[in-house]
N, C-alpha and C. Protein backbone atom coordinates (compact mmCIF):
# COMPACT_ATOMS: atom_id res chain seq x y z
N UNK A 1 99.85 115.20 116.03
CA UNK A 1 99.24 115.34 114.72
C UNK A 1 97.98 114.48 114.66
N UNK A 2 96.75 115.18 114.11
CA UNK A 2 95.95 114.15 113.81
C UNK A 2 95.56 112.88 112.59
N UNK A 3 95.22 112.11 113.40
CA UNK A 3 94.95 111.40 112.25
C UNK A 3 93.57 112.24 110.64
N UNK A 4 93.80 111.16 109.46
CA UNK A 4 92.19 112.11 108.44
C UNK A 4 92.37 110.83 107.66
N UNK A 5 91.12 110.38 107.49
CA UNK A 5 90.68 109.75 106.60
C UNK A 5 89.38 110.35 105.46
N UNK A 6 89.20 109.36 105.28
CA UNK A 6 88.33 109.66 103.45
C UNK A 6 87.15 110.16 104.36
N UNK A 7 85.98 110.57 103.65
CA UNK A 7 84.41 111.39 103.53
C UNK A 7 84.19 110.24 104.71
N UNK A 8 83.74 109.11 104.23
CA UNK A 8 83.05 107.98 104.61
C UNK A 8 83.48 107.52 105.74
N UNK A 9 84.99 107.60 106.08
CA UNK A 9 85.51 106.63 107.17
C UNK A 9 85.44 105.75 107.40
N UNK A 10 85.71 104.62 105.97
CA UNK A 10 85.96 103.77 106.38
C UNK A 10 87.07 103.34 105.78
N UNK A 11 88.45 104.25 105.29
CA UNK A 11 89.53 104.30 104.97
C UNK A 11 90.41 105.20 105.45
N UNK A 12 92.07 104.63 106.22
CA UNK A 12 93.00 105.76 106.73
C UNK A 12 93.70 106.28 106.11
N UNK A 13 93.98 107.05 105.70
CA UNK A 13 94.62 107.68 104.33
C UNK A 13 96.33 108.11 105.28
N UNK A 14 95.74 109.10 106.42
CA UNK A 14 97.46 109.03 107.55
C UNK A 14 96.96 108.40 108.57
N UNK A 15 98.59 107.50 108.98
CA UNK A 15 98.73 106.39 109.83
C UNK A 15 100.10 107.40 110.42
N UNK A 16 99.57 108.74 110.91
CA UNK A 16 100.65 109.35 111.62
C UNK A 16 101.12 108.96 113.09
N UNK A 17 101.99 108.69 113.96
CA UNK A 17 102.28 108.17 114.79
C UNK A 17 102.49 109.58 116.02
N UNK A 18 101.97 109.39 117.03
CA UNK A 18 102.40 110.52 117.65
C UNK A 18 103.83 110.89 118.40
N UNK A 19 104.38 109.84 118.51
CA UNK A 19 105.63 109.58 118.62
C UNK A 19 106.41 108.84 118.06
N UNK A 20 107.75 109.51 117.98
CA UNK A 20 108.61 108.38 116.91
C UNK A 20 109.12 107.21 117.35
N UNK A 21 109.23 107.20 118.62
CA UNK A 21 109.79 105.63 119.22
C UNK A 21 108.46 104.63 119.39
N UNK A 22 107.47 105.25 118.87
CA UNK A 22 107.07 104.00 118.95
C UNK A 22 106.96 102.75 118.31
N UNK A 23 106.85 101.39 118.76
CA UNK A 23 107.28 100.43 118.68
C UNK A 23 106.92 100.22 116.97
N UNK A 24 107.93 99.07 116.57
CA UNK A 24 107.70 98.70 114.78
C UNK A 24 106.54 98.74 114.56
N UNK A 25 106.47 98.99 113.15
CA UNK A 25 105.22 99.22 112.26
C UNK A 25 104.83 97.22 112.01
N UNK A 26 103.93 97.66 110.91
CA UNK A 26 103.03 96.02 110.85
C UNK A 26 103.71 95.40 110.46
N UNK A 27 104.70 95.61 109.31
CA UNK A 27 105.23 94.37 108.85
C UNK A 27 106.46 93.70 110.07
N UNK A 28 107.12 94.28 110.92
CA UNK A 28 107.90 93.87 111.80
C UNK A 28 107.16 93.11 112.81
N UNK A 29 105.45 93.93 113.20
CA UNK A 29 105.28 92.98 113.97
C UNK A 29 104.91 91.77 113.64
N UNK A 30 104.12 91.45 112.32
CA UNK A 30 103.84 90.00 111.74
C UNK A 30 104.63 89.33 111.23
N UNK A 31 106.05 89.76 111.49
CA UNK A 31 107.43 88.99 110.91
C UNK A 31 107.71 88.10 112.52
N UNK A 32 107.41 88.35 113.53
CA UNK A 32 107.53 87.83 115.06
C UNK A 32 106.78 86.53 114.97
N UNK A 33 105.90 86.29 114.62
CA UNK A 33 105.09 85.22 114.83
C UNK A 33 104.23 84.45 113.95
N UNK A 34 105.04 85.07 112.15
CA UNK A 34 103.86 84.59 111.38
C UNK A 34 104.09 83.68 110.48
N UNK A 35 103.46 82.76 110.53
CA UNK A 35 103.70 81.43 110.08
C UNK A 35 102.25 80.90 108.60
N UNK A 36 103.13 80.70 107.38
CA UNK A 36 102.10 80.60 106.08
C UNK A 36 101.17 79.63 106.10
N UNK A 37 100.31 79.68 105.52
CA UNK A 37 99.84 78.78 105.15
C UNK A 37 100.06 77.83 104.27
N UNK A 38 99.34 76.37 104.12
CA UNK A 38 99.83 75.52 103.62
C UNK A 38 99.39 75.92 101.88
N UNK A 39 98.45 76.82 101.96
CA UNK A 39 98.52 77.29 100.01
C UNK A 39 99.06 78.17 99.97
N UNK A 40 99.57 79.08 100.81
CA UNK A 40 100.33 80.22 100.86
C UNK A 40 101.83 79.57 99.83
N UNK A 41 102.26 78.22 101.43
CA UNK A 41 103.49 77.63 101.23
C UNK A 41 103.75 76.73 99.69
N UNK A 42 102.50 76.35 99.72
CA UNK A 42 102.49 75.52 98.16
C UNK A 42 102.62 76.98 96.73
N UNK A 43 101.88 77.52 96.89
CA UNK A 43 101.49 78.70 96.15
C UNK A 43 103.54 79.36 95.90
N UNK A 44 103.59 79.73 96.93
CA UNK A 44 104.95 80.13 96.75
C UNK A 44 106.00 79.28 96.32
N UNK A 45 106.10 77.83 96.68
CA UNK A 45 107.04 76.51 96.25
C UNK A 45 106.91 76.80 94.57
N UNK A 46 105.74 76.51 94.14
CA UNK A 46 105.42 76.52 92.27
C UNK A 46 105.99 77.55 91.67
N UNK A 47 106.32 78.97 92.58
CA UNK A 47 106.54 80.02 91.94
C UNK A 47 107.79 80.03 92.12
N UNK A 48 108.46 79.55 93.05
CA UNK A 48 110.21 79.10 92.64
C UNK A 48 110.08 78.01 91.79
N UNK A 49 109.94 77.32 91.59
CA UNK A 49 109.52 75.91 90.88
C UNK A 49 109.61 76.65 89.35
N UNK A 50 109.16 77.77 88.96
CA UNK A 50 108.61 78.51 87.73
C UNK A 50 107.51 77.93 87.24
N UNK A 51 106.88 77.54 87.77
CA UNK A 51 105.23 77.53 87.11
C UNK A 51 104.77 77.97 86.64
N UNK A 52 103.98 78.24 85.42
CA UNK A 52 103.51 79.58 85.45
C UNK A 52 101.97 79.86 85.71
N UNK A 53 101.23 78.66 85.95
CA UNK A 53 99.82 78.89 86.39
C UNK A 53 99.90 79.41 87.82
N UNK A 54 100.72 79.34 88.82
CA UNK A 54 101.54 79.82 89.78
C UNK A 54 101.72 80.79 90.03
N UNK A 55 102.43 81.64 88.73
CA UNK A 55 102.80 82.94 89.13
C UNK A 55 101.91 83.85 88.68
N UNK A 56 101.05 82.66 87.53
CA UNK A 56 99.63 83.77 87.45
C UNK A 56 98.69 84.20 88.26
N UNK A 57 98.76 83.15 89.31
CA UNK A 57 97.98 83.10 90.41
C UNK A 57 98.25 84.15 91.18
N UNK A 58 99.36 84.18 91.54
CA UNK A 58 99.78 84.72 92.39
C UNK A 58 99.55 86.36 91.77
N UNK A 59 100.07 86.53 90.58
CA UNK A 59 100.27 88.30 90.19
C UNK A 59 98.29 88.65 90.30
N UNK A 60 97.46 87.01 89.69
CA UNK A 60 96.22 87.90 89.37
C UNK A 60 95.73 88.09 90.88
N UNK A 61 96.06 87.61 91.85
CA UNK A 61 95.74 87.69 93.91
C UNK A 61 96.14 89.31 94.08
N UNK A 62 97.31 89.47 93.66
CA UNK A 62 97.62 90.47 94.15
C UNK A 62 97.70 92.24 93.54
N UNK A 63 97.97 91.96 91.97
CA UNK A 63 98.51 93.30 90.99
C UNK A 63 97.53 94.03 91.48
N UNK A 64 96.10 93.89 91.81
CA UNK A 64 95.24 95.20 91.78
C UNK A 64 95.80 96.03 92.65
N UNK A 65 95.96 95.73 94.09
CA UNK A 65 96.77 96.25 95.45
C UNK A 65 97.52 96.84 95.17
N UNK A 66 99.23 96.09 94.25
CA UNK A 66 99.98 96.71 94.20
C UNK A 66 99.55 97.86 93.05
N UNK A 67 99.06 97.90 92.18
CA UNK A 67 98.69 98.93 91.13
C UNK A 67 98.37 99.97 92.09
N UNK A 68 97.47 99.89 92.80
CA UNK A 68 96.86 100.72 93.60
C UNK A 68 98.00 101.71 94.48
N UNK A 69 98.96 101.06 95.44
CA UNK A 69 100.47 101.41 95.90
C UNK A 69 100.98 102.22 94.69
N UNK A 70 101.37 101.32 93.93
CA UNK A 70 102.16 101.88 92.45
C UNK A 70 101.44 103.34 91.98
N UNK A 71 100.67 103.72 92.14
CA UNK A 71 99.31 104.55 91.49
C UNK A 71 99.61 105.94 92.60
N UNK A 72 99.93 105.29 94.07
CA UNK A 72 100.39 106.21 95.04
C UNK A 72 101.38 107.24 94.76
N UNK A 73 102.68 106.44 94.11
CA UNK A 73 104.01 107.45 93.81
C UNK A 73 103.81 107.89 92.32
N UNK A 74 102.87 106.82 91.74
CA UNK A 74 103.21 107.76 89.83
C UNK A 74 102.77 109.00 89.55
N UNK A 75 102.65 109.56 88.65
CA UNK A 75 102.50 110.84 88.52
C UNK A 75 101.38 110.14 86.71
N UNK A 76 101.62 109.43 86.39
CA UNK A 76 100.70 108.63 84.93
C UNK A 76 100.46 107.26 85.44
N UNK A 77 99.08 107.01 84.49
CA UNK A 77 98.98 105.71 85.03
C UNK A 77 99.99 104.50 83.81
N UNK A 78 100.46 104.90 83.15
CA UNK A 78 101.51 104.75 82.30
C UNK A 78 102.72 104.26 83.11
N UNK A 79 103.10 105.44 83.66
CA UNK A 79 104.34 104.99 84.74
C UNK A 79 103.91 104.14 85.91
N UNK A 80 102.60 103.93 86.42
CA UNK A 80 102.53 103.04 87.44
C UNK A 80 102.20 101.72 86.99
N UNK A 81 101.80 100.93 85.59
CA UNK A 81 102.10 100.22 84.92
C UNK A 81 103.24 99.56 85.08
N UNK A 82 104.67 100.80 84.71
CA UNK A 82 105.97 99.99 84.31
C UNK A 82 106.07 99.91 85.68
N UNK A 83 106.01 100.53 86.99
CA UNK A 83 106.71 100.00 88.17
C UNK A 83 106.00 98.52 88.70
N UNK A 84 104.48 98.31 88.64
CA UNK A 84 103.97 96.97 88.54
C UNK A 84 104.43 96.21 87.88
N UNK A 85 105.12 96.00 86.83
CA UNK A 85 105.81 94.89 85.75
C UNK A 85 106.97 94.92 86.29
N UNK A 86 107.71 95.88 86.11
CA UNK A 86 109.41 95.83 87.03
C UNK A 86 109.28 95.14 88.22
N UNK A 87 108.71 95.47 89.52
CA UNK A 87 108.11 95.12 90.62
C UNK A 87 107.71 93.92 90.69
N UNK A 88 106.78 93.32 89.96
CA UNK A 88 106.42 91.35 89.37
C UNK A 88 107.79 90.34 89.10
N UNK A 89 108.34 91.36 87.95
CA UNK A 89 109.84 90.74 87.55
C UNK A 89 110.50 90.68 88.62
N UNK A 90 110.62 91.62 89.69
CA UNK A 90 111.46 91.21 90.48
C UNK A 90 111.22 90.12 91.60
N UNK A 91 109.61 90.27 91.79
CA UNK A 91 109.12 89.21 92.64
C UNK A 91 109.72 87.81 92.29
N UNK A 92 109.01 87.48 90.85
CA UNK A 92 109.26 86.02 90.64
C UNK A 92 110.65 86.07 90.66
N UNK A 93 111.77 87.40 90.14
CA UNK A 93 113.02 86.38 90.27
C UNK A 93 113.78 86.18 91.29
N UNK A 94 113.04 87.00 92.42
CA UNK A 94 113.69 86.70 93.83
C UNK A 94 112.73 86.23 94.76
N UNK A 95 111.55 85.42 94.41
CA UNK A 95 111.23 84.96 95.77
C UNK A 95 111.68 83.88 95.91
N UNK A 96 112.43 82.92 95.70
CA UNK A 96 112.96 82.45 96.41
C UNK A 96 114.25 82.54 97.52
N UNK A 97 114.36 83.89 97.83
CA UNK A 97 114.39 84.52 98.81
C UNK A 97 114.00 85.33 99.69
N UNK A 98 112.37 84.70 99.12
CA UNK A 98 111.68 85.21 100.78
C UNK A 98 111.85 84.42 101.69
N UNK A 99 112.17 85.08 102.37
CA UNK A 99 111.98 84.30 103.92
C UNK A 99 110.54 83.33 104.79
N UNK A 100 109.46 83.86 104.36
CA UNK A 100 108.20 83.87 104.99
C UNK A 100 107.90 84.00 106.30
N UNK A 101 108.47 84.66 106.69
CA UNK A 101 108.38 85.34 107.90
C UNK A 101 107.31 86.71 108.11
N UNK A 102 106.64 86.87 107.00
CA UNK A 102 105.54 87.72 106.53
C UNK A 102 104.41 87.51 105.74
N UNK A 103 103.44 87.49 105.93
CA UNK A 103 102.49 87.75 104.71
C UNK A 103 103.19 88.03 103.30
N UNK A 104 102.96 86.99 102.30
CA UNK A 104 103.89 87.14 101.29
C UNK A 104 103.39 88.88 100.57
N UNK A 105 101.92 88.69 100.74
CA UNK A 105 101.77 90.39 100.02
C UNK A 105 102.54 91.44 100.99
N UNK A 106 102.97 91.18 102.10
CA UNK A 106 103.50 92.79 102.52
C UNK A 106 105.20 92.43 102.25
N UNK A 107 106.05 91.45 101.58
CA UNK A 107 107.00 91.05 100.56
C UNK A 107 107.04 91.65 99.13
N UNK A 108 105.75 91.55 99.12
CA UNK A 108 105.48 92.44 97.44
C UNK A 108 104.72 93.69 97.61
N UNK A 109 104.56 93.90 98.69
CA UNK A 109 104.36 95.75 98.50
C UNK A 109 105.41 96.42 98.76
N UNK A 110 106.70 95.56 99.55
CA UNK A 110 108.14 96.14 100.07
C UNK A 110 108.50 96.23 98.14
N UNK A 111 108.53 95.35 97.73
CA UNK A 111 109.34 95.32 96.55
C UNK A 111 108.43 96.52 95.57
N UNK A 112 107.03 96.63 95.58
CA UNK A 112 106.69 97.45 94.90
C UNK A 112 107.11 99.09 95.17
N UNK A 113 107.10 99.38 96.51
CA UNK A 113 107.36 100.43 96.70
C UNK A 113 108.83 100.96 96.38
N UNK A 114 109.44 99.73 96.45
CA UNK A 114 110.94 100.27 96.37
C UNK A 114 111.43 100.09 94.86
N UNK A 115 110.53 99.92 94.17
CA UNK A 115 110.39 100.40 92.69
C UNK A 115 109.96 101.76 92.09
N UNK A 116 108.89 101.62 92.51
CA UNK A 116 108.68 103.41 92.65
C UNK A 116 109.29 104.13 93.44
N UNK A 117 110.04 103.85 94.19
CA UNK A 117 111.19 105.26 94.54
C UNK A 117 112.17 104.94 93.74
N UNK A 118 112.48 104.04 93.20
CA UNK A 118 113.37 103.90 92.20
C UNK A 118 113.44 104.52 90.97
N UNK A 119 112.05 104.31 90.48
CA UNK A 119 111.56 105.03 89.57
C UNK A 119 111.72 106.80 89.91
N UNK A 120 111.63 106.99 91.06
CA UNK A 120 111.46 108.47 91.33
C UNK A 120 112.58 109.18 91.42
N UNK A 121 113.36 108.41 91.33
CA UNK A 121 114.71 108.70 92.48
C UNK A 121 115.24 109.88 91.72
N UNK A 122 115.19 109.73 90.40
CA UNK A 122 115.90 111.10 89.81
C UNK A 122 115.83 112.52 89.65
N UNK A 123 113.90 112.38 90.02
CA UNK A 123 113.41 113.40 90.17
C UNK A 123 113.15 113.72 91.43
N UNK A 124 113.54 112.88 92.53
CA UNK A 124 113.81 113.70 94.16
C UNK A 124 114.57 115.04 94.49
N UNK A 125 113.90 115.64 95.41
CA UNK A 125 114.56 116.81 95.20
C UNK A 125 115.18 116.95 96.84
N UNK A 126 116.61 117.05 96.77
CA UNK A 126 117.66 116.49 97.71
C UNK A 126 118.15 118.35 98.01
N UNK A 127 117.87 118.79 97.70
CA UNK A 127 118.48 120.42 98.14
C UNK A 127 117.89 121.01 99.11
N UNK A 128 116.81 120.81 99.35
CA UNK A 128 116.12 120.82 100.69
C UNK A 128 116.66 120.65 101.83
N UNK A 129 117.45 121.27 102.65
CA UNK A 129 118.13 120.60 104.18
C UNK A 129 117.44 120.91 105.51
N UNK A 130 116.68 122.01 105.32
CA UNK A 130 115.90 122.60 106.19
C UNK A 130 115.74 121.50 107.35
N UNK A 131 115.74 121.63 108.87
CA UNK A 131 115.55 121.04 109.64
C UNK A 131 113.81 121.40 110.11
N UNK A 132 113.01 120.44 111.05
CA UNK A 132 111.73 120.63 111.16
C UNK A 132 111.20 122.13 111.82
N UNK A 133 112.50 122.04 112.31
CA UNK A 133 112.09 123.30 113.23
C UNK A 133 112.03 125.32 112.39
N UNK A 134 112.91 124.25 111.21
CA UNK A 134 112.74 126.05 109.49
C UNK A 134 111.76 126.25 109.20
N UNK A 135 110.35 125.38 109.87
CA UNK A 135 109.54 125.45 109.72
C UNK A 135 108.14 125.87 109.94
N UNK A 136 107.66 126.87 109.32
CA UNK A 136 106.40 127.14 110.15
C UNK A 136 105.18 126.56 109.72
N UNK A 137 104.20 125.39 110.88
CA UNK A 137 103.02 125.05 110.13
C UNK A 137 102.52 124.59 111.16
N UNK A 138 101.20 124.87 111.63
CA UNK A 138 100.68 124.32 112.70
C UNK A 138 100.48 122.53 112.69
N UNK A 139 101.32 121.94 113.18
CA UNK A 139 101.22 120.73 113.53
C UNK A 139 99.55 120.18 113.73
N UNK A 140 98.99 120.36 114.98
CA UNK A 140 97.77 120.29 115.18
C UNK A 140 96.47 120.79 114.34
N UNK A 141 97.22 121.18 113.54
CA UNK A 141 95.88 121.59 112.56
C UNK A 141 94.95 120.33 111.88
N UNK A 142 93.80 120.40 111.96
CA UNK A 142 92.97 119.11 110.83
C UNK A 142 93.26 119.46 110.08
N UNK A 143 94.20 118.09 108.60
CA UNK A 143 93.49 118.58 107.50
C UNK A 143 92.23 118.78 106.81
N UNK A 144 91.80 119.50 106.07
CA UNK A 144 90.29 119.59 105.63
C UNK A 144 89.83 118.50 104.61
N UNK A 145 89.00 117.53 105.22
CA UNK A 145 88.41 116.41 104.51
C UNK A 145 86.95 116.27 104.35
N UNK A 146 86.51 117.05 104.79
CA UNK A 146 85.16 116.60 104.76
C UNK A 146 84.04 116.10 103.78
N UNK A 147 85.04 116.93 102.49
CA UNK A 147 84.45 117.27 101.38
C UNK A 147 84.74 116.20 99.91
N UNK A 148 86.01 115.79 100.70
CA UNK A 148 86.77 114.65 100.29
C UNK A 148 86.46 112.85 100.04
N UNK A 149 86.24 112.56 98.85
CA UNK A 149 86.45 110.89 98.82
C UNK A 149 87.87 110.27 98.61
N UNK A 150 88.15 109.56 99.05
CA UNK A 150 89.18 108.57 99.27
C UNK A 150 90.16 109.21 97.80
N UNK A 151 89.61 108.64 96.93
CA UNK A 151 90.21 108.93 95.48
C UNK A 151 90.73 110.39 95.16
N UNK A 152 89.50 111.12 95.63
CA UNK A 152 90.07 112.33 94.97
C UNK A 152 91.38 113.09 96.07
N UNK A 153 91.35 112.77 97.52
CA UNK A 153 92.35 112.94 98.19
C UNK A 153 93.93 112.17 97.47
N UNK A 154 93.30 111.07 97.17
CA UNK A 154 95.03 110.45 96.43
C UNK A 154 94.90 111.06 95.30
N UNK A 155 94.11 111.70 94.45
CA UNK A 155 94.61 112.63 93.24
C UNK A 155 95.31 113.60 93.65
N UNK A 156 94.95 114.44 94.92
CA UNK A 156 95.12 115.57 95.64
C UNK A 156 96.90 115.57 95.33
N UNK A 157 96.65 114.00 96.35
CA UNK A 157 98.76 113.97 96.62
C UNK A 157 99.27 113.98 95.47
N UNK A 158 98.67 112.98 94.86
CA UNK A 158 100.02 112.99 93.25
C UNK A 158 100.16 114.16 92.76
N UNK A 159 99.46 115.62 93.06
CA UNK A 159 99.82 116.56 92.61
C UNK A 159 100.89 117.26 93.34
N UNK A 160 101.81 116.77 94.27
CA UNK A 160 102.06 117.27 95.13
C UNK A 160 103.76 116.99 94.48
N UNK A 161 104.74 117.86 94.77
CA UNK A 161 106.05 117.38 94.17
C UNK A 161 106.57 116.21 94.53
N UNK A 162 107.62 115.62 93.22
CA UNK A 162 107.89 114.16 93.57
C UNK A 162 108.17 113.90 94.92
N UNK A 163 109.07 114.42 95.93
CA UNK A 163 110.05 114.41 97.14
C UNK A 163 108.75 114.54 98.14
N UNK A 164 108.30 115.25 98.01
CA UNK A 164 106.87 115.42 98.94
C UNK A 164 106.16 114.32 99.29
N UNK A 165 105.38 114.35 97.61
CA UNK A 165 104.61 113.05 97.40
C UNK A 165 105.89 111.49 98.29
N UNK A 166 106.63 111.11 97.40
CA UNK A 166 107.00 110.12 98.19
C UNK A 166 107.03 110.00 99.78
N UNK A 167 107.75 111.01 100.20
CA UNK A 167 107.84 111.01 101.83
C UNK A 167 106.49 111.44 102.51
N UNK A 168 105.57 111.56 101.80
CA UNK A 168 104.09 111.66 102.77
C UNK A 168 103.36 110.52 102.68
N UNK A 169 103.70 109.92 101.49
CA UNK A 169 103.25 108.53 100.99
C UNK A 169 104.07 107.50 102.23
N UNK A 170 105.18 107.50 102.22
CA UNK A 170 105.80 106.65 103.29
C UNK A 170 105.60 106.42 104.76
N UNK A 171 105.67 108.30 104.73
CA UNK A 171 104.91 108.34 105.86
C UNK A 171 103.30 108.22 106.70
N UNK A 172 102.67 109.50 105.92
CA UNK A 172 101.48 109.12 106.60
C UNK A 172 100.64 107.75 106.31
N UNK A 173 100.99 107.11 104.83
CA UNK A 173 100.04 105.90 104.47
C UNK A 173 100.74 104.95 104.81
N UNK A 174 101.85 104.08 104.63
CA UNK A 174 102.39 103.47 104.63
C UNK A 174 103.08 103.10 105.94
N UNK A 175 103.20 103.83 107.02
CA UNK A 175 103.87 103.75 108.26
C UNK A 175 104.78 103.46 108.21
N UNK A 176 105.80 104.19 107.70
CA UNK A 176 107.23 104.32 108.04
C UNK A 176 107.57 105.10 108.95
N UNK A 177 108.62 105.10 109.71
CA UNK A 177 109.36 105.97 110.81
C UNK A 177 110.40 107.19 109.38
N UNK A 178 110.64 108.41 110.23
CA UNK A 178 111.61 108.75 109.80
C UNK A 178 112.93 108.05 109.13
N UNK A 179 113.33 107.66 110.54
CA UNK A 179 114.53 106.91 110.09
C UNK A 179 114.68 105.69 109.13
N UNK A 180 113.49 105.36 108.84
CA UNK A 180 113.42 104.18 107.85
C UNK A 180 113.18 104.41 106.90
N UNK A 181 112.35 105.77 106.37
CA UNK A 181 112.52 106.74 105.10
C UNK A 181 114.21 107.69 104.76
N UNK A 182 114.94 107.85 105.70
CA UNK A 182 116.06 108.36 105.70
C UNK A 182 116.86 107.39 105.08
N UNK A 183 116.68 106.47 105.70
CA UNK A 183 117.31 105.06 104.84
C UNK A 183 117.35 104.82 103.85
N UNK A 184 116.24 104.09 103.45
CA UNK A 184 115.07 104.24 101.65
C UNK A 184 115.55 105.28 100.63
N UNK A 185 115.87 106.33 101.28
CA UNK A 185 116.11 107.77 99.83
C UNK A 185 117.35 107.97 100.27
N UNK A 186 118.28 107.50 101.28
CA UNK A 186 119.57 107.94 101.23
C UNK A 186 119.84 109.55 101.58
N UNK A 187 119.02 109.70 102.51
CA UNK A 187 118.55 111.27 103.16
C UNK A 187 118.75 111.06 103.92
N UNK A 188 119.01 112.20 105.30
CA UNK A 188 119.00 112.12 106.63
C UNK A 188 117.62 112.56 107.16
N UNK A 189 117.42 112.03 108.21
CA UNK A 189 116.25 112.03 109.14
C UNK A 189 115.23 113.39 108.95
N UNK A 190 116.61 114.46 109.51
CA UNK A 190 116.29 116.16 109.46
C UNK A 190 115.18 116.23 107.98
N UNK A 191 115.97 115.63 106.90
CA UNK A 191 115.48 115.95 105.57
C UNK A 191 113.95 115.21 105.41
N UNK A 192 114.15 114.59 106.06
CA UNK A 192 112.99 113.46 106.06
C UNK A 192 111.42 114.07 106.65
N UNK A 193 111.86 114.74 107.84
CA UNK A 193 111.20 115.45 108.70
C UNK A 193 110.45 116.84 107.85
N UNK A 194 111.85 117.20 107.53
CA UNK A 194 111.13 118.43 106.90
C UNK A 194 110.20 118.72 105.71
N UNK A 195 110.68 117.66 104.70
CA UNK A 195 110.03 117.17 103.78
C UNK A 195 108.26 117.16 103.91
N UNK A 196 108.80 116.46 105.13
CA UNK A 196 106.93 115.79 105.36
C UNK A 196 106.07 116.92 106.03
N UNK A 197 106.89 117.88 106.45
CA UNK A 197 106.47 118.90 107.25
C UNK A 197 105.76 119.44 105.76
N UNK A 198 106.91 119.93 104.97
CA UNK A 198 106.07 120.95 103.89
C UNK A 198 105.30 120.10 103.04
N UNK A 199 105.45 118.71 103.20
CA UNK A 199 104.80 118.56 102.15
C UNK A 199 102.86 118.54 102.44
N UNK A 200 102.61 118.37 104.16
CA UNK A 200 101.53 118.37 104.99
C UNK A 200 101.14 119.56 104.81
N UNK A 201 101.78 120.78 104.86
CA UNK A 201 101.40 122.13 104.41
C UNK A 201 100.86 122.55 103.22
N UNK A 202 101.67 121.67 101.90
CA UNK A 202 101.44 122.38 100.83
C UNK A 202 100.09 121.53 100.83
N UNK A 203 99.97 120.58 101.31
CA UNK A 203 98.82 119.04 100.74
C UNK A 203 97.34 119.78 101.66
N UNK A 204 97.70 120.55 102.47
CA UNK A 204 96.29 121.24 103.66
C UNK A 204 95.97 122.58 102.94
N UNK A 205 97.21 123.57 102.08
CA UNK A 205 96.49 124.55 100.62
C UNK A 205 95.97 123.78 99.83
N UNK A 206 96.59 123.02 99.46
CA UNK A 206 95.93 122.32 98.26
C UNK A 206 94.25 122.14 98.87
N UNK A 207 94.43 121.24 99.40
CA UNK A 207 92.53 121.15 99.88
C UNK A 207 92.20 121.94 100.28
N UNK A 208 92.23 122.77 101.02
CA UNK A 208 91.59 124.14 101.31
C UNK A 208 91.11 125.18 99.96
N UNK A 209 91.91 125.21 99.14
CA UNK A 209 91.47 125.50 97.94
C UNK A 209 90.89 124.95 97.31
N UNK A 210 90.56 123.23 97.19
CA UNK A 210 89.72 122.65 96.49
C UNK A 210 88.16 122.93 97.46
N UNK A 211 88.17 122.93 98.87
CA UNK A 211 87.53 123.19 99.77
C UNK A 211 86.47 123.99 99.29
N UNK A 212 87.22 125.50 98.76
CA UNK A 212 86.69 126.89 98.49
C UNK A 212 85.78 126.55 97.10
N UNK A 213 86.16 125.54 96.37
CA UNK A 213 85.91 125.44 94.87
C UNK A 213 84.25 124.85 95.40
N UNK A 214 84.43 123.74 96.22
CA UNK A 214 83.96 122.82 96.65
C UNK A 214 82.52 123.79 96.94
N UNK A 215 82.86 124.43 97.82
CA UNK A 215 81.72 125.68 98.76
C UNK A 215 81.29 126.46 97.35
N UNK A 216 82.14 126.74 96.48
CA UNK A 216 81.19 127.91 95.66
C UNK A 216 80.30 126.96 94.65
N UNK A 217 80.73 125.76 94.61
CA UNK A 217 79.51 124.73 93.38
C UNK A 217 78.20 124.84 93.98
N UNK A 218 78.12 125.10 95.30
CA UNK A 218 77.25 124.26 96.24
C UNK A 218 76.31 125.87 96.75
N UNK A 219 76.55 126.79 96.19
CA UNK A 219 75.97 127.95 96.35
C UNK A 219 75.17 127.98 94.92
């Protein structure tokens, strides 16, 4: 599969892997060897401590990012609001069980994301069993970007159904493996697979039709 990023290129929108064994994604590998800093370590002490110039610090360092993540799975910017506040709440009341064995922000994009599938979870659509292979879609195909900025490609996805949207989000942006999205939604692998299959299909009409819109302004 190929990789596609935005117009400009200088953003990856899929972080598709060409094989599935290959080795952990980023946050596993900077959990091997990564050691905080001393404002990192202070920064985080105050925020168990309950500080609150602390945890202001900390939410005003980071909320834009996660908004941005959050903004990935919502469907309103309303709803990606409440998963940023849920997501904060949960930070401050559990970091003192982070470990720091990570970059504390890829700690709070784990927790953000797994708010918004939380948030989603009801509207996942689990009837789907189809294995990858029910599938017809040329793998190797480019998607069509050319025409594309960064933004309006992530408008593209959120139009895309909840189950879709999430598992293309996991996957192509986020670098998850199958099996670690199978996990996450309480799906099996197969489902996982296939998911992402149609949802790469429906997401390459979708732009192709904006494509066509695109070509007739420009005549």
């Amino acid at each position: 599969m190929s990789n596609f990023s935005a117009h400009n290129g200088s953003q990856s929108i899929e972080k598709v892997k060409d094989q599935e064994e290959e080795t952990d994604n980023e946050y596993t590998t900077e959990r091997i060897s990564y050691t905080p800093s001393s404002e990192e370590s202070q920064l985080i002490n105050d925020c168990i401590k309950g500080k609150r110039q602390a945890q202001r610090t900390l939410y005003e360092q980071f909320a834009p990012k996660m908004y941005a993540i959050a903004m990935r799975y919502a469907k309103t910017t309303l709803e990606a609001d409440d998963i940023l506040q849920e997501s904060f709440i949960n930070v401050f009341k559990h970091i003192n069980t982070f470990a720091r064995d990570c970059p504390i922000e890829f700690w709070i994009r784990r927790i953000v994301i797994n708010q918004a599938l939380k948030t989603g979870r009801n509207k996942f659509d689990k009837a789907s069993k189809e294995e990858v292979s029910d599938i017809n879609y040329n793998s190797e195909e480019n998607l069509i970007l050319d025409h594309f900025e960064l933004e309006e490609l992530l408008q593209i996805i959120r139009r895309l159904p909840e189950g879709f949207q999430q598992i293309f989000n996991l996957y192509a942006i986020e670098g998850y493996k199958h099996k670690e999205i199978a996990e996450m939604l309480e799906i099996s692998v197969g489902t996982s697979k296939s998911q992402y299959a149609r949802a790469r299909a429906q997401l390459q009409e979708m732009l192709l039709k904006e494509d066509e819109s695109y070509e007739q302004l420009r005549k």
